[in-house]
Protein backbone atom coordinates (compact mmCIF):
# COMPACT_ATOMS: atom_id res chain seq x y z
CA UNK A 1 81.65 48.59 58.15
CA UNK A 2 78.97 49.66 55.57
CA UNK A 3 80.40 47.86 52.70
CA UNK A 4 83.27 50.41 51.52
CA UNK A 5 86.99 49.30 50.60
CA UNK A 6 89.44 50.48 53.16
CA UNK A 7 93.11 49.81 54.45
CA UNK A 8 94.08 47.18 56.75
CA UNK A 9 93.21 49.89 59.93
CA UNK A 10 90.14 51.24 58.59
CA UNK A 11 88.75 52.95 61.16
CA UNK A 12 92.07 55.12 61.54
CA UNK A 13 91.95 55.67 57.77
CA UNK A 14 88.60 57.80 58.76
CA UNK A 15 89.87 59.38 61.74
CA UNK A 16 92.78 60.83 59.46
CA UNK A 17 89.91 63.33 57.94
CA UNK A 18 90.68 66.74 59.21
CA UNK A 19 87.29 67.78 60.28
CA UNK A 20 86.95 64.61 61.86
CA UNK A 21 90.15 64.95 64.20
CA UNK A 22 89.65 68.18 65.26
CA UNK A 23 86.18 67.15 66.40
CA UNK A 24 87.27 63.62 68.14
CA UNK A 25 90.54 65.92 69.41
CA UNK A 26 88.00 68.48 71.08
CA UNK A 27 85.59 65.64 72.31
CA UNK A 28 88.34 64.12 74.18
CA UNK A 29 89.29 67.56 75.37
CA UNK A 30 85.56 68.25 77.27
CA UNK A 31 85.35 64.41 78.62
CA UNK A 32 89.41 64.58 80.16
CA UNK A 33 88.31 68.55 81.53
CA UNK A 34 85.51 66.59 83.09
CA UNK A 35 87.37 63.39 85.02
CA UNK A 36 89.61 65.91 86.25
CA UNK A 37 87.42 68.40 88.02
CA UNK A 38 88.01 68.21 91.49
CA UNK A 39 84.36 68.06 92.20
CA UNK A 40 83.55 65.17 89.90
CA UNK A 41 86.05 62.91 91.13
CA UNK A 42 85.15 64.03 95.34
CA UNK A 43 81.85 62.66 94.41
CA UNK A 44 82.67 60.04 91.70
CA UNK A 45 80.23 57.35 92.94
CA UNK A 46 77.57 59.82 92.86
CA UNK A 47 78.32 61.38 89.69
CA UNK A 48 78.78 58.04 87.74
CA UNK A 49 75.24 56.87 89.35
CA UNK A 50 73.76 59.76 88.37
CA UNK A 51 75.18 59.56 84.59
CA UNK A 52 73.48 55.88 84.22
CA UNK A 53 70.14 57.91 85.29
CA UNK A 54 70.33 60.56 83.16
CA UNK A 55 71.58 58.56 80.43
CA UNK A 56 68.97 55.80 81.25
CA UNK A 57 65.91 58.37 80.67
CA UNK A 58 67.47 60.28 77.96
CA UNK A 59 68.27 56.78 75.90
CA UNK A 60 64.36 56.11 76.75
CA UNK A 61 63.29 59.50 75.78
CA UNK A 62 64.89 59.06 72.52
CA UNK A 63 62.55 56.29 71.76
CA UNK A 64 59.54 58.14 73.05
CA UNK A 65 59.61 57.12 76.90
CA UNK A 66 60.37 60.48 77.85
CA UNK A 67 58.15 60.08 81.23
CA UNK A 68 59.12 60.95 85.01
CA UNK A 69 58.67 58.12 86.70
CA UNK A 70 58.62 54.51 85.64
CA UNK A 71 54.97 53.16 85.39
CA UNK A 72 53.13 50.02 83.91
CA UNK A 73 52.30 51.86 80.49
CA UNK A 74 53.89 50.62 77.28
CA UNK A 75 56.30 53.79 77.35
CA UNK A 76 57.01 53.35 81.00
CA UNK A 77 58.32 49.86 80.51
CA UNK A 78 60.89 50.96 77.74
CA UNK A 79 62.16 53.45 80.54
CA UNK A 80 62.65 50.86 83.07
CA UNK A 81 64.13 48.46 80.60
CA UNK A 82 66.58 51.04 79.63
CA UNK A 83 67.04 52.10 83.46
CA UNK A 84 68.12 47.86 83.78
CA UNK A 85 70.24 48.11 81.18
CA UNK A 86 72.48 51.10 81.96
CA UNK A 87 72.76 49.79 84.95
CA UNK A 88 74.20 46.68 83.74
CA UNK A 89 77.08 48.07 81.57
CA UNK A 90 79.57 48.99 84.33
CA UNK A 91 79.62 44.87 84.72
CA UNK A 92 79.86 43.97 81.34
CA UNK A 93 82.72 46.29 79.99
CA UNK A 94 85.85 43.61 80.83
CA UNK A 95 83.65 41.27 78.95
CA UNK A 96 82.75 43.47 76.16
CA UNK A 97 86.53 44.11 75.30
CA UNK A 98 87.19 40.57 74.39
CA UNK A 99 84.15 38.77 73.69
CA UNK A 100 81.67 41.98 72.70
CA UNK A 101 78.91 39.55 70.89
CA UNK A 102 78.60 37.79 74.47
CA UNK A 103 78.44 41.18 76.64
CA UNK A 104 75.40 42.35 73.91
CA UNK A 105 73.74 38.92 74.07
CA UNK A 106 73.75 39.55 77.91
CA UNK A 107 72.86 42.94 77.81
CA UNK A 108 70.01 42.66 75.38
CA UNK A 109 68.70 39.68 77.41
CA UNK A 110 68.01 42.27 80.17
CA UNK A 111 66.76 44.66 78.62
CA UNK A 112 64.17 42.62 75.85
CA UNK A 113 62.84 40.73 79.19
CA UNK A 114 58.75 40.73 78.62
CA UNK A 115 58.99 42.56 75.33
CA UNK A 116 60.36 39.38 73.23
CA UNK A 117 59.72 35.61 74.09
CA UNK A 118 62.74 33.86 76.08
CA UNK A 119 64.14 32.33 72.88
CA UNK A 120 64.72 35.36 71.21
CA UNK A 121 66.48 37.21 74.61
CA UNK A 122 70.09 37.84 73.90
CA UNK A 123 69.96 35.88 70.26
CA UNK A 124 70.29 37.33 66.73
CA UNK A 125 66.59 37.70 64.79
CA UNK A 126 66.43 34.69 62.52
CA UNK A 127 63.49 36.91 60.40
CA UNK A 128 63.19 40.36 58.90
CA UNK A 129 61.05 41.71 61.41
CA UNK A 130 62.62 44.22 63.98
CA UNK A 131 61.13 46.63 67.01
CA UNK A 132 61.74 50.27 64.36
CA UNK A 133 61.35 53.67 66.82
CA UNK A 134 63.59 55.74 64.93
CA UNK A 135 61.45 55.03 61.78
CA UNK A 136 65.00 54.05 59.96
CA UNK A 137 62.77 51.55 57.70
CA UNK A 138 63.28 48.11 56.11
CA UNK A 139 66.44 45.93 58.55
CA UNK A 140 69.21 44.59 56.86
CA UNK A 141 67.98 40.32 55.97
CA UNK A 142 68.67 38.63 59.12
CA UNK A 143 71.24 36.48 57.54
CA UNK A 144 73.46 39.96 56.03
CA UNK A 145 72.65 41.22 59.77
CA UNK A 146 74.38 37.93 61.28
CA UNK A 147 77.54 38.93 59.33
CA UNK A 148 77.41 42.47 60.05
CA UNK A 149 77.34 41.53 63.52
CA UNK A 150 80.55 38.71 63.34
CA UNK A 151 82.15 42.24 61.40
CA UNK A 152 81.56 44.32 63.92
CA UNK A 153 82.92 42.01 66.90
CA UNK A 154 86.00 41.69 64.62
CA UNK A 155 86.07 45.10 64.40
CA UNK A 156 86.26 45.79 68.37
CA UNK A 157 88.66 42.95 69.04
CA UNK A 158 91.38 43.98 66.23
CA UNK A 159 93.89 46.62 67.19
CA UNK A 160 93.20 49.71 65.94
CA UNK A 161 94.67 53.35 65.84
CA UNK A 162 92.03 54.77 65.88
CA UNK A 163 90.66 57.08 68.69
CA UNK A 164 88.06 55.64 70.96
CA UNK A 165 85.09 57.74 70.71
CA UNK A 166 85.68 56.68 66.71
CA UNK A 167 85.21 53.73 67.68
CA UNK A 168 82.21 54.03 70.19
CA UNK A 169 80.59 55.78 67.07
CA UNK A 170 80.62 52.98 64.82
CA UNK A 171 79.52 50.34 67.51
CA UNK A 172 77.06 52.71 67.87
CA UNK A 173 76.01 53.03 64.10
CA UNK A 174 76.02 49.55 63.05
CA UNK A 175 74.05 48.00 65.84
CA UNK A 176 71.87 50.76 65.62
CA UNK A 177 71.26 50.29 61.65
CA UNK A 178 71.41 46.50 61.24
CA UNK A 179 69.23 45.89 64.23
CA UNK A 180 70.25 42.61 65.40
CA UNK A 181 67.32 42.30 67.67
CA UNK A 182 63.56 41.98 67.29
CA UNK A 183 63.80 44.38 69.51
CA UNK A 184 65.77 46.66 71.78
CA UNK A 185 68.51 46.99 69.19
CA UNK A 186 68.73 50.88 69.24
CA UNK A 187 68.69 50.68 73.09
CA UNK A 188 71.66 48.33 73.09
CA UNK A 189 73.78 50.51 70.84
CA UNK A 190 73.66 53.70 72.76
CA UNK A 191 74.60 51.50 75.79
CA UNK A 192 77.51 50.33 73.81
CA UNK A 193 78.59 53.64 73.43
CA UNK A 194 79.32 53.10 77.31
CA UNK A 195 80.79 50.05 77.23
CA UNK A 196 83.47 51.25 74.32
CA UNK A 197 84.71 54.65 76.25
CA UNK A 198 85.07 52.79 79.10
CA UNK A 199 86.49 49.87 78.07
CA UNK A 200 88.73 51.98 75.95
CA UNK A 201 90.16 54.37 78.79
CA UNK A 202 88.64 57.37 77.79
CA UNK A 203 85.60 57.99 80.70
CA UNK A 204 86.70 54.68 82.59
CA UNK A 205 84.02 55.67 85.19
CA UNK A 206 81.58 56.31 83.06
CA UNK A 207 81.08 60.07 84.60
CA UNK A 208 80.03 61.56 81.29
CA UNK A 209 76.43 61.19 79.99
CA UNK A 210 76.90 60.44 75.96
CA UNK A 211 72.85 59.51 75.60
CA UNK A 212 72.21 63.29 76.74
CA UNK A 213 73.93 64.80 73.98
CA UNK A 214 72.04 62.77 71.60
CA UNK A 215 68.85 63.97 73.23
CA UNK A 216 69.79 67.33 73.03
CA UNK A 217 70.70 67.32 69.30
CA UNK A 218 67.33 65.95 68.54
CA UNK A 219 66.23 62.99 67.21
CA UNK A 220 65.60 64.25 63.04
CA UNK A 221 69.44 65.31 63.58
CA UNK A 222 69.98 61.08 64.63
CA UNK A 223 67.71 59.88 62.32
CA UNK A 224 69.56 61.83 59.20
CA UNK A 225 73.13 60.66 61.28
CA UNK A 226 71.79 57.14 60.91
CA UNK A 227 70.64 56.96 57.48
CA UNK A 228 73.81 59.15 56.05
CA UNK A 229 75.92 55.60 57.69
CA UNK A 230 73.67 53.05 56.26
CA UNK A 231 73.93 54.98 52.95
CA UNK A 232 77.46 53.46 52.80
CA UNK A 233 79.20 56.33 51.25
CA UNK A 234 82.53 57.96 53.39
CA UNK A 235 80.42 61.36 53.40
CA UNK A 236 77.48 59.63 55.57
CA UNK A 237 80.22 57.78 57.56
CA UNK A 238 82.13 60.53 58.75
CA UNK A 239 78.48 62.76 59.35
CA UNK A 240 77.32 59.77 61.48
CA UNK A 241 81.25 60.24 63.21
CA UNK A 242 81.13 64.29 63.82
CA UNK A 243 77.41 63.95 64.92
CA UNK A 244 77.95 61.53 67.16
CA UNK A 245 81.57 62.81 68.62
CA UNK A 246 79.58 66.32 69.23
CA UNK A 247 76.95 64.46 71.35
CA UNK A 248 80.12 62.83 73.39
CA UNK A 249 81.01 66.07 74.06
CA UNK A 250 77.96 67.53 75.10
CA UNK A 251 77.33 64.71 77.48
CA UNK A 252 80.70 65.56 79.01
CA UNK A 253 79.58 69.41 79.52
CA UNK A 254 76.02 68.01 80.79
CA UNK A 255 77.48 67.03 83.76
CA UNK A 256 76.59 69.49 86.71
């Protein structure tokens, strides 16, 4: 995704790294001990509502909304925007599977509303100038962003052997990186994160709380994660990977 030469399968050509199947293998381990607890799946519409919380105000906090309530300050609207869209991704994750450009466009349309003007809800930047919370730096030129973006819908609609949460991590990375948005961009790829591991069969009811691991780990540990992908190199790829996988799994023990 980053510009490196791989097989036809790339993204099982980097989940054939040792390190990195043992971690994705022990991921998957905490998120199937969690949909089968008895207690989890007694109270599963409970449990899956309070994920989307949770990972609502931890995706916010991330960005600096880390508030209790929601209130009319700058940081209090990111938390409600990111409340809106978590709450939107149970609906969009049929859609997502086939046509993943169209479930972002939808899901970024919520969430930018009264941060961006209309024409720009849901659509690709046409400039070089992006929302930047994580301080990653200069975007990608909208036009090499465009094409990341067709690669990365490729990407999700291609068969793949790769594991899932492999997957969820480079949806993740690249929309988090190339910032297709003005703004809202890193919000939108943690949600995709969602959208992928349910989609893909692996936490189908969305019980596990991936944005809470990510909190947890702190955000200098994302920011290096981030920039070790957009470096491009296999080394930064598979760091983004195991950092990433290990936050899966801690939002699969986060749940109470």
């Amino acid at each position: 995704m980053t510009g490196q030469r791989f097989g036809r399968d790339p993204l099982a050509e980097l989940a054939a790294d040792p390190a990195t199947a043992e971690i994705l293998a022990a991921a998957r381990a905490e998120i199937d001990a969690l949909l089968w607890r008895r207690d989890v799946r007694s109270n599963a519409v409970e449990v899956a509502a309070s994920s989307m919380e949770r990972g609502a105000r931890d995706s916010a906090a991330i960005d600096g909304a880390d508030l209790a309530v929601v209130d009319d300050s700058p940081m209090g609207r990111v938390l409600d925007a990111a409340i809106r869209l978590t709450a939107a991704v149970p609906g969009q994750v049929e859609v997502f599977a086939t046509a993943p450009l169209q479930a972002l466009a939808h899901l970024h349309a919520l969430t930018a509303t009264g941060f961006v003007p209309d024409d720009e809800l849901g659509r690709p930047r046409a400039g070089d100038r992006a929302d930047d919370p994580l301080n990653l730096g200069a975007v990608p030129p909208a036009a090499a962003a465009s094409e990341r973006l067709s690669l990365l819908a490729r990407t999700l609609t291609t068969p793949t052997e790769a594991p899932a949460l492999l997957v969820a991590a480079i949806a993740h990375a690249e929309l988090a990186v190339v910032r297709p948005f003005t703004w809202g961009s890193d919000l939108v790829a943690r949600a995709a994160v969602r959208l992928v591991i349910a989609g893909r069969g692996v936490d189908p009811s969305l019980f596990s709380i991936p944005e809470h691991g990510m909190f947890e780990m702190g955000r200098p540990a994302y920011v290096r994660a981030l920039q070790g992908y957009s470096s491009g190199t296999r080394e930064g790829v598979l760091a983004f990977i195991s950092w990433h996988t290990t936050a899966c799994a801690m939002g699969a023990k986060a749940v109470p």
